[in-house]
N, C-alpha and C. Protein backbone atom coordinates (compact mmCIF):
# COMPACT_ATOMS: atom_id res chain seq x y z
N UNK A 1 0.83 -1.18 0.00
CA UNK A 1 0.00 0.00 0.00
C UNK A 1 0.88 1.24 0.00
N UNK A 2 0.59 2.48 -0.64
CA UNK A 2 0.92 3.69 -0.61
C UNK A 2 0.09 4.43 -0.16
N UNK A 3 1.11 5.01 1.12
CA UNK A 3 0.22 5.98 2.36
C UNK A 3 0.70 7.26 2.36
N UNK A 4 -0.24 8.22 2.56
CA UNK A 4 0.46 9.68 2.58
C UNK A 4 0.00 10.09 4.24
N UNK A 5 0.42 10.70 4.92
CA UNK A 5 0.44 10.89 6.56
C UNK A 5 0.36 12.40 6.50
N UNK A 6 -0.94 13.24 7.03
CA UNK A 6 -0.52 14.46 7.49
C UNK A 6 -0.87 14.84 8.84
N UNK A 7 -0.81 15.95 9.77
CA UNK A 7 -1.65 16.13 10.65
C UNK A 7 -1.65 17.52 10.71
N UNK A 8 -2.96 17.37 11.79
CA UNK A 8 -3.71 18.86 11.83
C UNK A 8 -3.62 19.32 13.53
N UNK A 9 -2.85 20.47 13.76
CA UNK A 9 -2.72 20.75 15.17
C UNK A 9 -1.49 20.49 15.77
N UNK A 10 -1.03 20.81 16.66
CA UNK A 10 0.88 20.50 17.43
C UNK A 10 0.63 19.68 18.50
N UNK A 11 1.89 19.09 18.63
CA UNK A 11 2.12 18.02 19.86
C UNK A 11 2.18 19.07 20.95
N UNK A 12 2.12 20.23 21.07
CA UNK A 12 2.06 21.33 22.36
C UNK A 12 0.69 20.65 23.15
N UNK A 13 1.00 20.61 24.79
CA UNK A 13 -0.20 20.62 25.42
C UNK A 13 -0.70 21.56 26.06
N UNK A 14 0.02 22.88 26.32
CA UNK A 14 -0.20 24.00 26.39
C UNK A 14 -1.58 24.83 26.17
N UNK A 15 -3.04 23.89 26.24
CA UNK A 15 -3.90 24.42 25.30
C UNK A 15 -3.73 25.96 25.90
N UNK A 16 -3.91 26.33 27.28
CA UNK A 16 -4.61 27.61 27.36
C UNK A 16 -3.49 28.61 27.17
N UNK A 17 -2.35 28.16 26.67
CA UNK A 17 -1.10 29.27 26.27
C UNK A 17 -1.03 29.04 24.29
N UNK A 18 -2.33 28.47 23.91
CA UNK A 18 -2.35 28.99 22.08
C UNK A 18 -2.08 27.13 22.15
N UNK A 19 -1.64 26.35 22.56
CA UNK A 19 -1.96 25.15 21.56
C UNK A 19 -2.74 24.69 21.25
N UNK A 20 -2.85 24.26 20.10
CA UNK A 20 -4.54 23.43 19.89
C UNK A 20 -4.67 22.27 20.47
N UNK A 21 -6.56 22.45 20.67
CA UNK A 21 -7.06 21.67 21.72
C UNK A 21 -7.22 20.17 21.32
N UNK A 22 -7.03 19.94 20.17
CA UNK A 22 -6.79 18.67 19.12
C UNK A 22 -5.38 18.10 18.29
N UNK A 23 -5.06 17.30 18.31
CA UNK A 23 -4.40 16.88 17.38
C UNK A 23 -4.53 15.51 16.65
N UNK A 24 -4.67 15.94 15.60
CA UNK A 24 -5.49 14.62 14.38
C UNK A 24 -4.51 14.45 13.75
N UNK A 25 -4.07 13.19 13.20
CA UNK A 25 -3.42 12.39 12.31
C UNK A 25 -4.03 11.31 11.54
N UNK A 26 -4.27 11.65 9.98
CA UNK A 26 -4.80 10.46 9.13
C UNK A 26 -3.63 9.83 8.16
N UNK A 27 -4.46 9.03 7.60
CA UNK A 27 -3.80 8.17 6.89
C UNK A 27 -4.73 8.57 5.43
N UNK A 28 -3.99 8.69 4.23
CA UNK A 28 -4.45 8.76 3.35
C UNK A 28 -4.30 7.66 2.33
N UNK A 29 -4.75 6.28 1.99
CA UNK A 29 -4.26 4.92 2.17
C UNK A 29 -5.03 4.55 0.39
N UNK A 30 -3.98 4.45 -0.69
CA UNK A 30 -4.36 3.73 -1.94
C UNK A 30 -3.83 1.69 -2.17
N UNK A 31 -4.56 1.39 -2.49
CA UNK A 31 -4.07 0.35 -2.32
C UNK A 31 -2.54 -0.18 -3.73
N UNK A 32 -2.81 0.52 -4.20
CA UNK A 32 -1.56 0.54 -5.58
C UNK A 32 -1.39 1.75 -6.41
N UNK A 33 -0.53 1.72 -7.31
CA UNK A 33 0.74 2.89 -7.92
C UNK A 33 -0.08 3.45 -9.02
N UNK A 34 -1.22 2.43 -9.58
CA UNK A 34 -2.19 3.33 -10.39
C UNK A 34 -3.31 3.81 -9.85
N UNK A 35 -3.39 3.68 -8.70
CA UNK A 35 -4.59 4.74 -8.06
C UNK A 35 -4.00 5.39 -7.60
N UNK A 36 -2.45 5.72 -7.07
CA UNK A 36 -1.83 6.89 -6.82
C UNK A 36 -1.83 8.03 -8.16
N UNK A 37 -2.01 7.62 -9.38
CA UNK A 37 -1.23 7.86 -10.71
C UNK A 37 -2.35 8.71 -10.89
N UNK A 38 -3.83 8.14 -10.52
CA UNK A 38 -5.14 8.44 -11.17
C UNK A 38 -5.45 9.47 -10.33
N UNK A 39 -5.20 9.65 -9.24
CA UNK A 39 -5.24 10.43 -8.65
C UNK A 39 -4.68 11.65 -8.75
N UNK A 40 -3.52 11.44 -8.86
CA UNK A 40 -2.68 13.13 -9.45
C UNK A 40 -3.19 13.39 -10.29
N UNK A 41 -3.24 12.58 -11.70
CA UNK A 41 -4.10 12.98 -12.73
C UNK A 41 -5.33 13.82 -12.56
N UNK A 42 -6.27 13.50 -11.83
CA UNK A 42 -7.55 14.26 -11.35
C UNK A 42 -7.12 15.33 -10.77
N UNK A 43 -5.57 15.63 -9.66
CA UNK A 43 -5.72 16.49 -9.30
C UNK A 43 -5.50 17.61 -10.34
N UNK A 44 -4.66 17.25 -11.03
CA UNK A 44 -3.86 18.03 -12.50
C UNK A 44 -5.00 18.27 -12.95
N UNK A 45 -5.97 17.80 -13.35
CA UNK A 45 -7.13 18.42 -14.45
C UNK A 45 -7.75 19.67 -13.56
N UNK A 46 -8.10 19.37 -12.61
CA UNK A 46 -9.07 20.44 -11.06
C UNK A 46 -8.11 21.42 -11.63
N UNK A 47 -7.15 21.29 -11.10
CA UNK A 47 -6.14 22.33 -11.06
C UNK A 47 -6.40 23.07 -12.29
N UNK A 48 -6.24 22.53 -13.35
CA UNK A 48 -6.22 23.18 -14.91
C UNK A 48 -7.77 24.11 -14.86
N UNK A 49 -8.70 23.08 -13.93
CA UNK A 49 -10.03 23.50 -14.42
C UNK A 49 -10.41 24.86 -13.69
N UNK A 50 -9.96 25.27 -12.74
CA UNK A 50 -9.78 26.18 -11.94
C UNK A 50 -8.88 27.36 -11.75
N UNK A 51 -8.04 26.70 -12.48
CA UNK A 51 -6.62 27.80 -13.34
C UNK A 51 -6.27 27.95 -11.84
N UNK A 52 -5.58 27.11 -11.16
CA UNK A 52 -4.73 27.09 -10.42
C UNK A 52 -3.12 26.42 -10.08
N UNK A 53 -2.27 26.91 -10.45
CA UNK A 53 -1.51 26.27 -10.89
C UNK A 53 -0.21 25.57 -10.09
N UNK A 54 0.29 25.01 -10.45
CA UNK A 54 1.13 23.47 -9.55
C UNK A 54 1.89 23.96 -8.77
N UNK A 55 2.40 25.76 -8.86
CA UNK A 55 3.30 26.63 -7.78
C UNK A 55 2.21 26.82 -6.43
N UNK A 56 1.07 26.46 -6.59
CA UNK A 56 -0.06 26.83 -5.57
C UNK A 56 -0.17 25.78 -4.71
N UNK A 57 0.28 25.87 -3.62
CA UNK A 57 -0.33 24.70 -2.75
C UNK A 57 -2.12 24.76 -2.16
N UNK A 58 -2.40 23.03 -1.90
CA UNK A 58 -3.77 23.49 -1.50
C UNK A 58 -3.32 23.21 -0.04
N UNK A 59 -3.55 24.25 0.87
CA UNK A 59 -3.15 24.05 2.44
C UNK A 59 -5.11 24.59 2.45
N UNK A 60 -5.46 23.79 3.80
CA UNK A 60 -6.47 23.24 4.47
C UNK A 60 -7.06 24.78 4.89
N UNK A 61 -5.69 25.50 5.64
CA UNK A 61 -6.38 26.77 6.55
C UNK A 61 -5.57 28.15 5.81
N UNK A 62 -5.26 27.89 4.75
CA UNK A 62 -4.64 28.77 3.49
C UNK A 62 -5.36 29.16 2.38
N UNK A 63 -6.50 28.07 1.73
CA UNK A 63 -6.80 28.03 0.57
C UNK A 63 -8.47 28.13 1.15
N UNK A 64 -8.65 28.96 -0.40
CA UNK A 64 -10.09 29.61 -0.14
C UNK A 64 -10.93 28.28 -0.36
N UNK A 65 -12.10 28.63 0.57
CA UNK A 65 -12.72 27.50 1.10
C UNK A 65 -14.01 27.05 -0.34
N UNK A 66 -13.89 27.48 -1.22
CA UNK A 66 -14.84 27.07 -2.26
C UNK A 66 -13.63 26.25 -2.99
N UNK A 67 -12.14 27.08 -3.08
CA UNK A 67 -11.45 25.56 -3.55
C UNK A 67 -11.06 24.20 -2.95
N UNK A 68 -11.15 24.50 -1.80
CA UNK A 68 -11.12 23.14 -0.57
C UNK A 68 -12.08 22.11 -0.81
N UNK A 69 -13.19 22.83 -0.99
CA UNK A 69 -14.31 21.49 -1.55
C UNK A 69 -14.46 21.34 -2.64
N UNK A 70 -14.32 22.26 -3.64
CA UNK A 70 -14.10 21.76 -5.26
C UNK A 70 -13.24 20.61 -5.03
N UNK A 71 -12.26 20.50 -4.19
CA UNK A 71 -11.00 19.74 -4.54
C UNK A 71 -11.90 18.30 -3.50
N UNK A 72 -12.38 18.58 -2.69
CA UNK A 72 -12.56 17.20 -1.88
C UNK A 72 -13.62 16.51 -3.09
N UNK A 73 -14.78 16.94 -3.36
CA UNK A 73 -16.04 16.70 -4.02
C UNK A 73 -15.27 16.41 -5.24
N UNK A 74 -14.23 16.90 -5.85
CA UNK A 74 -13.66 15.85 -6.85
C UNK A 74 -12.96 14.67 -7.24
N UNK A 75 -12.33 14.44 -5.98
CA UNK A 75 -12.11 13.64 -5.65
C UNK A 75 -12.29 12.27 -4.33
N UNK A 76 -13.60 12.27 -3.97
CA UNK A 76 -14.25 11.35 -3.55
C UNK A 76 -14.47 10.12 -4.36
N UNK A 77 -14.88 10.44 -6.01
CA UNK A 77 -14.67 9.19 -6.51
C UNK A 77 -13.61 8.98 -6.68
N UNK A 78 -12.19 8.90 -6.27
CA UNK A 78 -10.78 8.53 -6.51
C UNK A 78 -11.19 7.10 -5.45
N UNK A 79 -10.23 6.58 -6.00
CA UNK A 79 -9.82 5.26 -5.17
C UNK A 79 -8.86 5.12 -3.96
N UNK A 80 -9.17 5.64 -2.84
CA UNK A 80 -8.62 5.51 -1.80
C UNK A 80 -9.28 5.89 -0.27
N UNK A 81 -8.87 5.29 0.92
CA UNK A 81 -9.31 5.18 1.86
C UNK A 81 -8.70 6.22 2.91
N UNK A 82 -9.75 6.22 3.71
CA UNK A 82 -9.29 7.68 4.94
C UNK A 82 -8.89 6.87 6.55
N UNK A 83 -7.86 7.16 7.64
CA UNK A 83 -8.37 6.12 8.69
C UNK A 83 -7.22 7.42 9.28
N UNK A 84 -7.84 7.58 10.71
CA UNK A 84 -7.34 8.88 11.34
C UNK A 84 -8.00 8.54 12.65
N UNK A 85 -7.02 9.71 13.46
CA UNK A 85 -6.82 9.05 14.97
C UNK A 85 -6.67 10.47 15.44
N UNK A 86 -7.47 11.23 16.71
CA UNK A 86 -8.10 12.24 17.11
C UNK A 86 -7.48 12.37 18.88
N UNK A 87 -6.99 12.90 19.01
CA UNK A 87 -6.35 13.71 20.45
C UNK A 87 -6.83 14.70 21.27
N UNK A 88 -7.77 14.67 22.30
CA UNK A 88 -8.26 15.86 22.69
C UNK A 88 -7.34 16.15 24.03
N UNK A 89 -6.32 17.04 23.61
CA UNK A 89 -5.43 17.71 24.60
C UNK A 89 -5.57 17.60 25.92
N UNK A 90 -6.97 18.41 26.01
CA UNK A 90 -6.95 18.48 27.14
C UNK A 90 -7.29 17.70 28.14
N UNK A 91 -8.27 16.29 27.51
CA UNK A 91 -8.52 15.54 28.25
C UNK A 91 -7.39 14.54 28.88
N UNK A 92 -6.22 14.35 27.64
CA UNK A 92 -5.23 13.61 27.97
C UNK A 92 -4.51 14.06 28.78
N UNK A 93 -3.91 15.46 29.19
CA UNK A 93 -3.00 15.87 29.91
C UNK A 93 -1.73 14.90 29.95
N UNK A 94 -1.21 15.34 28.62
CA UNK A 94 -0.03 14.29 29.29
C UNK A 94 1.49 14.83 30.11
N UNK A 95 2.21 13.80 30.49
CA UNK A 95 3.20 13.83 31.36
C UNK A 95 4.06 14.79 31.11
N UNK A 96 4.84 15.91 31.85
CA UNK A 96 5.60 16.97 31.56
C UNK A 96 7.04 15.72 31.04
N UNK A 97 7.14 15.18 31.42
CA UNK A 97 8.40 14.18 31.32
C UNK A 97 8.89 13.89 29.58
N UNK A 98 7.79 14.02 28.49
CA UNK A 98 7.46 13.54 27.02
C UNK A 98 7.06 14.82 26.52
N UNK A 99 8.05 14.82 25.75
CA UNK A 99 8.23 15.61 24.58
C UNK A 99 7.51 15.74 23.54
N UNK A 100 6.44 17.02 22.95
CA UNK A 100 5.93 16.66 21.91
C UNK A 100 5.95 15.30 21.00
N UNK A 101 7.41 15.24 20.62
CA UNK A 101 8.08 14.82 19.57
C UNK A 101 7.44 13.32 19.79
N UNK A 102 7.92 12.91 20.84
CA UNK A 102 7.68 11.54 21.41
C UNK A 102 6.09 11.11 21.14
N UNK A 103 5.23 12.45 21.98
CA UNK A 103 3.93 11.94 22.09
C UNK A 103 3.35 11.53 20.54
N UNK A 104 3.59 12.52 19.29
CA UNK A 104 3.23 12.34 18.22
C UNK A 104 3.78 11.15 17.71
N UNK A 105 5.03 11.36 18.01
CA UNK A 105 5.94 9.55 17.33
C UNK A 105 4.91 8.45 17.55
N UNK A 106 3.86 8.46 19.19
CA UNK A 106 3.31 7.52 19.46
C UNK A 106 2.21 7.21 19.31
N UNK A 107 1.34 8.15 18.72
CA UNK A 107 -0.24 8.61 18.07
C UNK A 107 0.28 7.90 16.66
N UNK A 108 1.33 8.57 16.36
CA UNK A 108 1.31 7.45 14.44
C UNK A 108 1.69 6.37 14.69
N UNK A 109 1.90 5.85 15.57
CA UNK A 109 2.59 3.95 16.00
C UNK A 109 0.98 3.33 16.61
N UNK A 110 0.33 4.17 16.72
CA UNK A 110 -0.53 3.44 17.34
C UNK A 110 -1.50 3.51 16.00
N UNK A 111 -1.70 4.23 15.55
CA UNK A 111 -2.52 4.60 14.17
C UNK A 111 -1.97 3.24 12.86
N UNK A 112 -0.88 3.39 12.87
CA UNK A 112 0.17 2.41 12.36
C UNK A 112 0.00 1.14 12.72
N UNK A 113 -0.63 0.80 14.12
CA UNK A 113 -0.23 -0.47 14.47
C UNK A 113 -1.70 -1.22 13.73
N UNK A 114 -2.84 -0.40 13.93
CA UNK A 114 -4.05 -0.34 14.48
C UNK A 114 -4.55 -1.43 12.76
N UNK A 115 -4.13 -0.53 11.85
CA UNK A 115 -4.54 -0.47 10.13
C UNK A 115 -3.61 -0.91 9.42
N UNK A 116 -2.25 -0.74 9.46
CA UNK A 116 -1.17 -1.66 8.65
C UNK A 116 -1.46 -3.13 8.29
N UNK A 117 -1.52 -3.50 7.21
CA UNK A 117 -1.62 -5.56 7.52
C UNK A 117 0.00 -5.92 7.35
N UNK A 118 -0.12 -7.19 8.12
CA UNK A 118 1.26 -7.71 8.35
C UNK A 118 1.45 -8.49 7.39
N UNK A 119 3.06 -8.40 6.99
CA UNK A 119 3.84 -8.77 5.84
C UNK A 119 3.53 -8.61 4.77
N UNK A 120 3.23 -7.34 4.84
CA UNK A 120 2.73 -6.64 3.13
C UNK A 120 3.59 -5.38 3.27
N UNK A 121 4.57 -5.13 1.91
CA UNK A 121 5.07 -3.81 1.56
C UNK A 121 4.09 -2.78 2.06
N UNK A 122 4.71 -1.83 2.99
CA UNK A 122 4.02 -0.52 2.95
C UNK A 122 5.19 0.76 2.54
N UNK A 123 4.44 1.64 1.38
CA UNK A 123 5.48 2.80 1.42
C UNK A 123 4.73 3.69 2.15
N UNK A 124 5.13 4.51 3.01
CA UNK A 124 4.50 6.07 3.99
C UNK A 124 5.60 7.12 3.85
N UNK A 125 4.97 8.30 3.27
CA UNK A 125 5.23 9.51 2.71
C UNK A 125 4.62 10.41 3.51
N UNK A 126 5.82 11.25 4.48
CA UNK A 126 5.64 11.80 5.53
C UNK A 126 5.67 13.29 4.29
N UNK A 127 4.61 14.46 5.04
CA UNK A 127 5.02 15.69 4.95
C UNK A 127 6.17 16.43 5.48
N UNK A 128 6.54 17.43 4.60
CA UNK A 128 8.20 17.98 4.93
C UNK A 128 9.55 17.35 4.72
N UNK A 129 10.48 18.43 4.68
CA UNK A 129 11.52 18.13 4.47
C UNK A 129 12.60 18.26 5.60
N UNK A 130 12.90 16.65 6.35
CA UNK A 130 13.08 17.15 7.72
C UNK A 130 14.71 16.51 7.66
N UNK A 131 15.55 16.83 8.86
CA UNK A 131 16.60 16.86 9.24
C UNK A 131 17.10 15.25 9.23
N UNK A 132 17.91 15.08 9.06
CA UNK A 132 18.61 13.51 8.79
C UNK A 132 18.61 12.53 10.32
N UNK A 133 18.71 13.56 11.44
CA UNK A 133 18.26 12.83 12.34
C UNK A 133 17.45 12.55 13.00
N UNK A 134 15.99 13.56 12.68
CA UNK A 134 14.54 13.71 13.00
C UNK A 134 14.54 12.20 11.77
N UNK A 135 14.55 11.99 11.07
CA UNK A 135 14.27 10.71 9.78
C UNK A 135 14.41 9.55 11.14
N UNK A 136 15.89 9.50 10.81
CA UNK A 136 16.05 8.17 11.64
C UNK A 136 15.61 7.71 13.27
N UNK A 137 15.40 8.96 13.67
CA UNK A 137 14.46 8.69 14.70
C UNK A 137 12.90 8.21 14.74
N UNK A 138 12.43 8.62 13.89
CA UNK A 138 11.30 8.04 13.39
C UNK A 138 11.21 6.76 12.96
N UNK A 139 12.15 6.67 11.92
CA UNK A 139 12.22 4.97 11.35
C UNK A 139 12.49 3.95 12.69
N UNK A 140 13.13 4.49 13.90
CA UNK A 140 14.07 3.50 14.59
C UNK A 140 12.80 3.54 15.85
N UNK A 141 12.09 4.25 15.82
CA UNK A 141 10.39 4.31 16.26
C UNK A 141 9.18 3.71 16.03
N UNK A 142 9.25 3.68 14.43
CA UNK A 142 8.44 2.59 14.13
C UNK A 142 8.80 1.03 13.46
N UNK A 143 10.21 1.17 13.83
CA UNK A 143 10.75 -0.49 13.46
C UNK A 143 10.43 -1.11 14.86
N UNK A 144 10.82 -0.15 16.04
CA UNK A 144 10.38 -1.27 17.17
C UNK A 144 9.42 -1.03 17.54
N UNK A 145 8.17 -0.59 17.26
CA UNK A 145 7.12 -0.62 17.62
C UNK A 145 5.66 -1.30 16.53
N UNK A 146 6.17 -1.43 15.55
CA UNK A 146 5.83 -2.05 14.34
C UNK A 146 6.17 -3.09 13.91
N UNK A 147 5.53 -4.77 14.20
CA UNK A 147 6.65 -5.65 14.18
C UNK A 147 5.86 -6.50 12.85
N UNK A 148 7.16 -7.05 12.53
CA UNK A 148 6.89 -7.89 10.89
C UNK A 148 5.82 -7.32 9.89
N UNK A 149 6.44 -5.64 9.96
CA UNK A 149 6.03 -5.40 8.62
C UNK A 149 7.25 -4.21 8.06
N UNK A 150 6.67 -4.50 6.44
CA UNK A 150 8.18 -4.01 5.64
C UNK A 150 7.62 -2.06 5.28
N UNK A 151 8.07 -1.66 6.01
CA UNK A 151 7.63 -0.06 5.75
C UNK A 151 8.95 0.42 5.24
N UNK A 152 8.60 1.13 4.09
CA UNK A 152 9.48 2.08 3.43
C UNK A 152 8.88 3.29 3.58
N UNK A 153 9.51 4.51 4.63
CA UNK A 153 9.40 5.90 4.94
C UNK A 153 9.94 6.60 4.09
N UNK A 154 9.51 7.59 3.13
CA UNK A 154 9.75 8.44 2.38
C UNK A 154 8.99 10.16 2.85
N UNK A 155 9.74 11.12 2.97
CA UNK A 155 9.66 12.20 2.90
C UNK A 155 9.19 13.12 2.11
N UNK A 156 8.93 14.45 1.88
CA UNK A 156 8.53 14.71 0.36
C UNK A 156 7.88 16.50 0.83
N UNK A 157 8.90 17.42 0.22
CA UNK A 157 7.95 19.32 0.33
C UNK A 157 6.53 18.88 -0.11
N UNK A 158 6.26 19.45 0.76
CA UNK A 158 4.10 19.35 0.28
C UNK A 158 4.51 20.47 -0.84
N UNK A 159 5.27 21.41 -0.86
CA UNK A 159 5.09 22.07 -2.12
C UNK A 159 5.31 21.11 -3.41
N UNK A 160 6.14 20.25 -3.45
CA UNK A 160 5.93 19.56 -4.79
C UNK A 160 5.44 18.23 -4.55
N UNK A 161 4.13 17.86 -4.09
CA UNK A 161 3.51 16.98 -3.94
C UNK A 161 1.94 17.05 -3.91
N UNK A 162 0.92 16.90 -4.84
CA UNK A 162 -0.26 17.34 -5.25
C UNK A 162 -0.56 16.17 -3.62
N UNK A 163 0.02 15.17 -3.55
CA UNK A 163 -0.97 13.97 -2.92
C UNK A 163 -0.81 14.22 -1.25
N UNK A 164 0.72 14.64 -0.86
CA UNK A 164 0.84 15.27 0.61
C UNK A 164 -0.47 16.45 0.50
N UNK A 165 -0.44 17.47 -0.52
CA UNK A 165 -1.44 18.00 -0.13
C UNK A 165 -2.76 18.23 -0.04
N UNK A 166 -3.37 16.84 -0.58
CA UNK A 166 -4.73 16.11 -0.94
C UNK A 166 -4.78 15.99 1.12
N UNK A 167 -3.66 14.77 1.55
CA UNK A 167 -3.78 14.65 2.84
C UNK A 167 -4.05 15.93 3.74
N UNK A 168 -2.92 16.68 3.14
CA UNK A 168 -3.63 18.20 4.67
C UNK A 168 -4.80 18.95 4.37
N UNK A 169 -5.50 19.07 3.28
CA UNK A 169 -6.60 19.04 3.31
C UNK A 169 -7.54 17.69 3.78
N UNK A 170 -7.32 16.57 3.83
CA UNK A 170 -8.10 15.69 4.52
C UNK A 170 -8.14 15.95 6.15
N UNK A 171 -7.03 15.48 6.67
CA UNK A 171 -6.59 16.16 8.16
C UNK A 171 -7.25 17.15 8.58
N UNK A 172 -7.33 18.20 7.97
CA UNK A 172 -7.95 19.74 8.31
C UNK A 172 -9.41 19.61 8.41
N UNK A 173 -9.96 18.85 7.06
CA UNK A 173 -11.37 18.64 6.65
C UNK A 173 -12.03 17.96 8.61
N UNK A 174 -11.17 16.88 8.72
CA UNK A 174 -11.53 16.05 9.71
C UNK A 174 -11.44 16.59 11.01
N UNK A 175 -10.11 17.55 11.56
CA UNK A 175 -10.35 18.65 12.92
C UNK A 175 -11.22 19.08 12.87
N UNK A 176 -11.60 19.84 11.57
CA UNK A 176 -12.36 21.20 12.00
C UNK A 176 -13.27 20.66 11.86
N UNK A 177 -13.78 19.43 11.63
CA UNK A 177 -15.50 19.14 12.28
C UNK A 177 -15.59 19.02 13.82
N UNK A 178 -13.99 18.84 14.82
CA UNK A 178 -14.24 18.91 16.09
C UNK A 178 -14.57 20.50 16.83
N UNK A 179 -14.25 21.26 15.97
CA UNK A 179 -14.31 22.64 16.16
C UNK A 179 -15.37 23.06 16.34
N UNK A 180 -16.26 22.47 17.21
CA UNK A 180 -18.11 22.80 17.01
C UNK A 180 -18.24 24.36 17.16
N UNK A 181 -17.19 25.42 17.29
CA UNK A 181 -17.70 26.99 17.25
C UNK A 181 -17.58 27.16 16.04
N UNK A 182 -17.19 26.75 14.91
CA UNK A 182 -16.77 27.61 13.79
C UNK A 182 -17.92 26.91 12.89
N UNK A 183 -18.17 27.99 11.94
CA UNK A 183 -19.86 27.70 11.88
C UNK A 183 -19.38 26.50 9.81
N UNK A 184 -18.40 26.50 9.67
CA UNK A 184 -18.41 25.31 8.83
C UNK A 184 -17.63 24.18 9.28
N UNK A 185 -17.47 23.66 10.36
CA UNK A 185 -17.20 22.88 11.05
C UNK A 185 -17.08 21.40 10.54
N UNK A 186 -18.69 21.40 9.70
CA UNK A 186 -19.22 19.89 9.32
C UNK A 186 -19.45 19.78 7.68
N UNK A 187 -19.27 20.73 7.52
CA UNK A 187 -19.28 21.43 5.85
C UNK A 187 -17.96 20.33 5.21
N UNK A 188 -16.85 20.67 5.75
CA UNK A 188 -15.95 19.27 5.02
C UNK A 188 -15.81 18.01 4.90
N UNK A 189 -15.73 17.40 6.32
CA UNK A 189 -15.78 15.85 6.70
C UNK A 189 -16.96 15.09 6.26
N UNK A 190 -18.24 16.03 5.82
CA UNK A 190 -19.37 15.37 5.12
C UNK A 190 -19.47 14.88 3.97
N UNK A 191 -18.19 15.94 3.21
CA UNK A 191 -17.95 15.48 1.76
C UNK A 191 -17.34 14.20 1.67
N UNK A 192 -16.33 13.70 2.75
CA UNK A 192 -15.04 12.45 2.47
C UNK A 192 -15.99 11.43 3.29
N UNK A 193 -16.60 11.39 4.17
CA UNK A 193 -17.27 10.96 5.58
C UNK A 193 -17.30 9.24 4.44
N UNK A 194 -17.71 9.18 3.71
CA UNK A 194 -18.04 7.69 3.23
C UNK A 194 -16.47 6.84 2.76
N UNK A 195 -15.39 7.96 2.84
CA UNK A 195 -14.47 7.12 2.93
C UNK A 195 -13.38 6.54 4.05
N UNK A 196 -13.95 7.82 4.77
CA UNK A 196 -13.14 7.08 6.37
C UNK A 196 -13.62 6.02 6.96
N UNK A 197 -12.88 5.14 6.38
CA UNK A 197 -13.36 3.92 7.41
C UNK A 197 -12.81 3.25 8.85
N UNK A 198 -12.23 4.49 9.27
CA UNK A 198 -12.27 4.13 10.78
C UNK A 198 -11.69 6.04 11.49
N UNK A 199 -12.18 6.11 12.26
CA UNK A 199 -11.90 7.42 12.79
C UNK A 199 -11.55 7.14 14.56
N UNK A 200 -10.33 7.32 14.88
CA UNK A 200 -10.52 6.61 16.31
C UNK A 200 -10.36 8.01 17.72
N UNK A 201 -11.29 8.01 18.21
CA UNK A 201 -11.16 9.02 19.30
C UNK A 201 -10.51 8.34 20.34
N UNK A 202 -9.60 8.97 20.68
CA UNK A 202 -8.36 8.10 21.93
C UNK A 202 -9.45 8.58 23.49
N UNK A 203 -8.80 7.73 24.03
CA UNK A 203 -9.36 7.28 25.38
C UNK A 203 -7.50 7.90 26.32
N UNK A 204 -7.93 8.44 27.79
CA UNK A 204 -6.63 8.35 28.36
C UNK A 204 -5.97 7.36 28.64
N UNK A 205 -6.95 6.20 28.25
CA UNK A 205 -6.09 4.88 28.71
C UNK A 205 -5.49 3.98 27.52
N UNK A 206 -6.34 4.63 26.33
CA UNK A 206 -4.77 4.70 25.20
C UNK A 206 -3.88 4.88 25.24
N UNK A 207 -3.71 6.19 25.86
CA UNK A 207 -1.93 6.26 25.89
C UNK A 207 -1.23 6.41 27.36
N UNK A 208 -2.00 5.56 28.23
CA UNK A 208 -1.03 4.85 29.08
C UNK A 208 0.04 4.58 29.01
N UNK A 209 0.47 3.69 28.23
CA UNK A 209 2.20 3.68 28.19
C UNK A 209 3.18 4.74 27.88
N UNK A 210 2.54 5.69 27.21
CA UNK A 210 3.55 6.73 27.21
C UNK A 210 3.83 7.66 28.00
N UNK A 211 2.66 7.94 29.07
CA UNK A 211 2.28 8.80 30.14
C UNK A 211 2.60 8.28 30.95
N UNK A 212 3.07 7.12 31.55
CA UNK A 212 3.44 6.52 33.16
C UNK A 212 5.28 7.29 32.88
C-alpha cells in the first residue's frame, strides 16, 4: 500500500497558552501505484479546471474554502481510503516528562499499528523536508514498535507533492469538524465521511504507556 500521513494541530499541550485543543493524524491509504497515478491525474485536471496552478499549494487553513471542496467533491470518486486518529489535549493531559516529539511519534505507532496488515510492503510519505536525524528517529520508532512489517518511509515538500497536499486538506477537513464553534465545522468531513473507514477518538487509557 501507498500511504500519505498528514496532521492537523501541534504536539504542544499548552492548550490555554495557544496550543490546539486537538491533534489529528490520518492516513491517506491507496491500495496501488495506479490509483496513486489516477489520482494526481484528477488532481492536474481540477487544477487546470480552476486555473490554479502546480506553484499553488492546496493548504487546508490557506486556501479559499470554495477551492477546498471543489478539490474534496472531486475527488471522492478517486480510489482511496481515509483512517485517522483524534487527540483531545486536554482531556489527555499528558506527562511533563514527554516531549511533543515523542507523544506524536506515538499517536502514528498506534494509528500504524491499528490499520497496517502484516507482511505486506508498505510505502508512507511523511510531509516535509526534515533533518537527517529527525528521519532516523522516526524509522528506529516505528521499526520497534511495528513488528513484521516491511515499511518504506519516504519524505517529500508538500510544495511539490499534489498527494501530501490532498492529505492536509483531509486532516484539516476532519479537525475542523471537532471545532463545534466555527460555523463550517461539518461542511468538510461530510464530503469524504463515506471514505473514512475508521476514525478513532483516543481514550486516556490509550496512551497509558507513554504517560506513566
Amino acid at each position: 500500500m501507498i500511504i500519505f500521513i498528514d496532521e492537523s494541530g501541534d504536539p504542544g499541550f499548552k492548550t490555554k497558552e495557544g496550543s490546539s485543543k486537538y491533534l489529528v493524524i490520518s492516513l491517506v491509504i491507496f491500495e496501488n501505484l495506479e490509483e496513486v497515478q489516477n489520482t494526481r491525474k484528477q488532481i492536474l485536471e481540477y487544477r487546470n479546471i480552476i486555473k490554479y496552478p502546480v506553484s499553488s499549494e492546496f493548504k487546508f487553513n490557506k486556501t479559499r474554502r470554495k477551492i477546498v471542496i471543489g478539490l474534496l467533491k472531486t475527488h471522492v470518486s478517486c480510489n482511496f481510503t481515509i483512517r485517522a486518529i483524534v487527540a483531545n489535549k486536554e482531556k489527555i493531559q499528558a506527562s511533563g516528562r514527554k516531549t511533543g516529539t515523542e507523544i506524536y511519534n506515538y499517536l502514528l505507532v498506534l494509528l500504524l499499528e491499528e490499520f497496517l496488515p502484516n507482511n505486506q510492503k508498505n510505502e508512507i510519505w511523511l510531509d516535509g523536508i526534515v533533518e537527517r536525524e529527525f528521519k532516523k528517529t522516526i524509522l528506529k520508532y516505528l521499526r520497534k514498535y511495528i513488528k513484521n512489517r516491511k515499511i518504506i518511509l519516504k519524505t517529500v515538500n508538500s510544495k511539490n507533492d499534489d498527494l501530501i497536499q490532498l492529505a492536509d486538506v483531509v486532516v484539516g477537513s476532519i479537525a475542523r469538524s471537532y471545532l463545534k464553534d466555527k460555523h463550517d465545522a461539518e461542511v468538510y468531513k461530510r464530503i469524504i465521511e463515506k471514505k473514512i473507514t475508521k476514525e478513532w477518538v483516543l481514550k486516556r487509557s490509550d496512551l497509558e504507556p507513554i504517560l506513566k
